[in-house]
C-alpha atoms as a PDB file:
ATOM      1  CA  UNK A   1       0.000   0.000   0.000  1.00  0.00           C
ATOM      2  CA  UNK A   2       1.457   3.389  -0.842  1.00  0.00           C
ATOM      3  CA  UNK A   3      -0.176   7.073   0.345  1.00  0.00           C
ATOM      4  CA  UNK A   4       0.981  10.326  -0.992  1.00  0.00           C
ATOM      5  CA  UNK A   5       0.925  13.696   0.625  1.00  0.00           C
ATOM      6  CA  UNK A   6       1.789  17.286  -0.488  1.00  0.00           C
ATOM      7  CA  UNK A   7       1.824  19.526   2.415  1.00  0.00           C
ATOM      8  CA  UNK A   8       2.241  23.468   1.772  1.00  0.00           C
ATOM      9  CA  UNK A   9       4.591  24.745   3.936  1.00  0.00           C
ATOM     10  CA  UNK A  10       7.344  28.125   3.880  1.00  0.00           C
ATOM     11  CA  UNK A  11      10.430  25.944   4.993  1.00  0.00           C
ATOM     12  CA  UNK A  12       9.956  22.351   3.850  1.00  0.00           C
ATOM     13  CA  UNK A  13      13.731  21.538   4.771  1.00  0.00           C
ATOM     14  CA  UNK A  14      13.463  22.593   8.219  1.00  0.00           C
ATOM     15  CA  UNK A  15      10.585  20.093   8.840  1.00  0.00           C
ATOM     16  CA  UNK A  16      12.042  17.399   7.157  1.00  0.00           C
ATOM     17  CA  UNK A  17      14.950  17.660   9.226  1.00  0.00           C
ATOM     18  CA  UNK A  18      12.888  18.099  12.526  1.00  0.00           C
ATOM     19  CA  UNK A  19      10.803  14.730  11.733  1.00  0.00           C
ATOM     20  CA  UNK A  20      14.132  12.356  10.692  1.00  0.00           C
ATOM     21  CA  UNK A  21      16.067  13.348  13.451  1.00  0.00           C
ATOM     22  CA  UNK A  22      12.893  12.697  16.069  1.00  0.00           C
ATOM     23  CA  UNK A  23      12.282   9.657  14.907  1.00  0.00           C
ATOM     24  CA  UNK A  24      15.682   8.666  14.068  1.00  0.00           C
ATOM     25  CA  UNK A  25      15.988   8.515  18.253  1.00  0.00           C
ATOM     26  CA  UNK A  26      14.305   5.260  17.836  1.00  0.00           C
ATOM     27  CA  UNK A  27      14.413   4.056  14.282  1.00  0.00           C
ATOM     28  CA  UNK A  28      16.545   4.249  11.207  1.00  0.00           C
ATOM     29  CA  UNK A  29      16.260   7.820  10.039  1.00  0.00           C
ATOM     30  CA  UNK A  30      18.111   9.286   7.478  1.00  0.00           C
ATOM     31  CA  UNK A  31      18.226  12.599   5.766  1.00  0.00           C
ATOM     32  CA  UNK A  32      19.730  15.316   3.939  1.00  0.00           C
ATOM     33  CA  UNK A  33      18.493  19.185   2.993  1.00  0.00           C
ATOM     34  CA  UNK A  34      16.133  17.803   0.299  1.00  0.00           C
ATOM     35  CA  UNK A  35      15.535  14.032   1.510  1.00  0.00           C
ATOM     36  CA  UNK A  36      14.386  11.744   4.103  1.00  0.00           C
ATOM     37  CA  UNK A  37      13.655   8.408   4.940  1.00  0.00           C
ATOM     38  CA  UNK A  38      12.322   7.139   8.099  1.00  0.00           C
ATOM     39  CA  UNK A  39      11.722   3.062   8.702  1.00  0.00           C
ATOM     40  CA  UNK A  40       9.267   2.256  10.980  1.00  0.00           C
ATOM     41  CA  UNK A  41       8.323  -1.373  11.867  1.00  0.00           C
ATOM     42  CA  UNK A  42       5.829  -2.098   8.879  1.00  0.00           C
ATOM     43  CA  UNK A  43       6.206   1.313   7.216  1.00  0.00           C
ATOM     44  CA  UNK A  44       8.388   3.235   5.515  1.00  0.00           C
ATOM     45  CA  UNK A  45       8.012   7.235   5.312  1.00  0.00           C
ATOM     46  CA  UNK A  46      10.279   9.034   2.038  1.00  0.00           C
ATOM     47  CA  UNK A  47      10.435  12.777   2.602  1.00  0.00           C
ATOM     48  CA  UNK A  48      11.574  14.865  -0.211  1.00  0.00           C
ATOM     49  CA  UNK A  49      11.531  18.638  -0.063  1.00  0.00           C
ATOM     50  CA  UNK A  50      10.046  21.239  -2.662  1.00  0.00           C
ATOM     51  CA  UNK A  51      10.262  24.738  -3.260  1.00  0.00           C
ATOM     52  CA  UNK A  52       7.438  25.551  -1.089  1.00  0.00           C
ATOM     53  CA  UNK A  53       6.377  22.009   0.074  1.00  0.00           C
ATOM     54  CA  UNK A  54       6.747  18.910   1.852  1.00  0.00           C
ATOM     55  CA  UNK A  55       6.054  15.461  -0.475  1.00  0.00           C
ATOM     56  CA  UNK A  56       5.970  12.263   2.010  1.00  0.00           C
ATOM     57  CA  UNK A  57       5.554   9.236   0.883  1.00  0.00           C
ATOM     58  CA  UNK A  58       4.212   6.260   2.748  1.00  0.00           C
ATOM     59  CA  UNK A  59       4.650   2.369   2.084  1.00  0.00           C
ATOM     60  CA  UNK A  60       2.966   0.195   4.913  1.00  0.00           C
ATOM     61  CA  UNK A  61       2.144  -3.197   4.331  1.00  0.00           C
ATOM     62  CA  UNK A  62      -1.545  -3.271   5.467  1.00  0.00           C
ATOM     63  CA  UNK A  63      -4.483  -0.536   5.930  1.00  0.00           C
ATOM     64  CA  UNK A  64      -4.194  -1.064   9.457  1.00  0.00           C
ATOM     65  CA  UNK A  65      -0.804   0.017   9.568  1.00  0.00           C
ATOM     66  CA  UNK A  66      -1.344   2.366   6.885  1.00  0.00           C
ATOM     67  CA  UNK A  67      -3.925   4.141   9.157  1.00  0.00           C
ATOM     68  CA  UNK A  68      -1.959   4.292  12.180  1.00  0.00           C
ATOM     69  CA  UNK A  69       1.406   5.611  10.594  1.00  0.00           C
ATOM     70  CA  UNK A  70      -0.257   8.141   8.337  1.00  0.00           C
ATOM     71  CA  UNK A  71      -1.544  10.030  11.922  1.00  0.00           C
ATOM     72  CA  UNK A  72       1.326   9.576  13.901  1.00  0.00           C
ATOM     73  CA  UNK A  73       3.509  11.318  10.601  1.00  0.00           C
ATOM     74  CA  UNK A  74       0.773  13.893  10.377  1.00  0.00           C
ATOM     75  CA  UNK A  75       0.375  14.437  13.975  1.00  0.00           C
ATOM     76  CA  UNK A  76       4.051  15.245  14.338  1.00  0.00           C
ATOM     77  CA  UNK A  77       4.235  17.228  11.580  1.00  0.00           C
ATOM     78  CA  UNK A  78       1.687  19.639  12.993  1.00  0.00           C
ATOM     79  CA  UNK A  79       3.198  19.485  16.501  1.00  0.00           C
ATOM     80  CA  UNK A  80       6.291  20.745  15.020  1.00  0.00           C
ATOM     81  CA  UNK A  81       4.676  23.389  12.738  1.00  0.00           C
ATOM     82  CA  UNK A  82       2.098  24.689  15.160  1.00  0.00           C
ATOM     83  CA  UNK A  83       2.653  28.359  14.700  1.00  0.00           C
ATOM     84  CA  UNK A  84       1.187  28.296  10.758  1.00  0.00           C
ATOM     85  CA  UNK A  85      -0.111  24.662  10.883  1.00  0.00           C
ATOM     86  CA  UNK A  86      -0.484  23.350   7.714  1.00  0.00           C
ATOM     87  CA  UNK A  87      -3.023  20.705   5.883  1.00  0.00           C
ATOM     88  CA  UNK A  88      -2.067  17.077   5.742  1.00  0.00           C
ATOM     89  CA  UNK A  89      -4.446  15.174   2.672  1.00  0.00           C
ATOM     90  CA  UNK A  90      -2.926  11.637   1.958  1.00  0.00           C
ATOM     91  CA  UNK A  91      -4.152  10.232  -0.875  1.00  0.00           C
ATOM     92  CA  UNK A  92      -3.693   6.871  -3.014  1.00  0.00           C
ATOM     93  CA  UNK A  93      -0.070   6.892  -4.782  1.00  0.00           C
END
């Protein structure tokens, strides 16, 4: 199963960064200014940063897990960007 998301947001880099290196505390996390990856147990999370927007990409290997890792990605993200909190929409990809 694979999700797609294209979040608007001013500094797509600086969130990128901010999600790898939280998660990467527990799980492989990698990333540079224009890419991440994040591995969870069932999932996997690519990041990839766009003038003016955040593109993650999510690979989980059921809907249950699907459901569960799409929140706790989104969930972060807007913990992190709470000042201008932006809109997460993940759709089939």
């Amino acid at each position: 199963m694979r999700t797609i998301a294209r979040v608007e947001i001013a500094t797509p880099g600086r969130y990128l960064g901010q999600l790898c290196k939280h998660f990467g505390h527990r799980i492989p996390a990698t990333h540079d200014e224009t890419q991440g990856r994040i591995e969870f147990p069932g999932a996997l999370c690519e990041l990839q940063a766009e003038e003016g927007a955040l593109v993650m990409r999510l690979t989980a290997s059921d809907e249950a897990v699907m459901a569960r890792m799409q929140k706790v990605v989104a969930d972060h993200l807007l913990r992190f960007a709470f000042r201008d909190p932006p809109q997460v929409v993940w759709q089939e990809g």
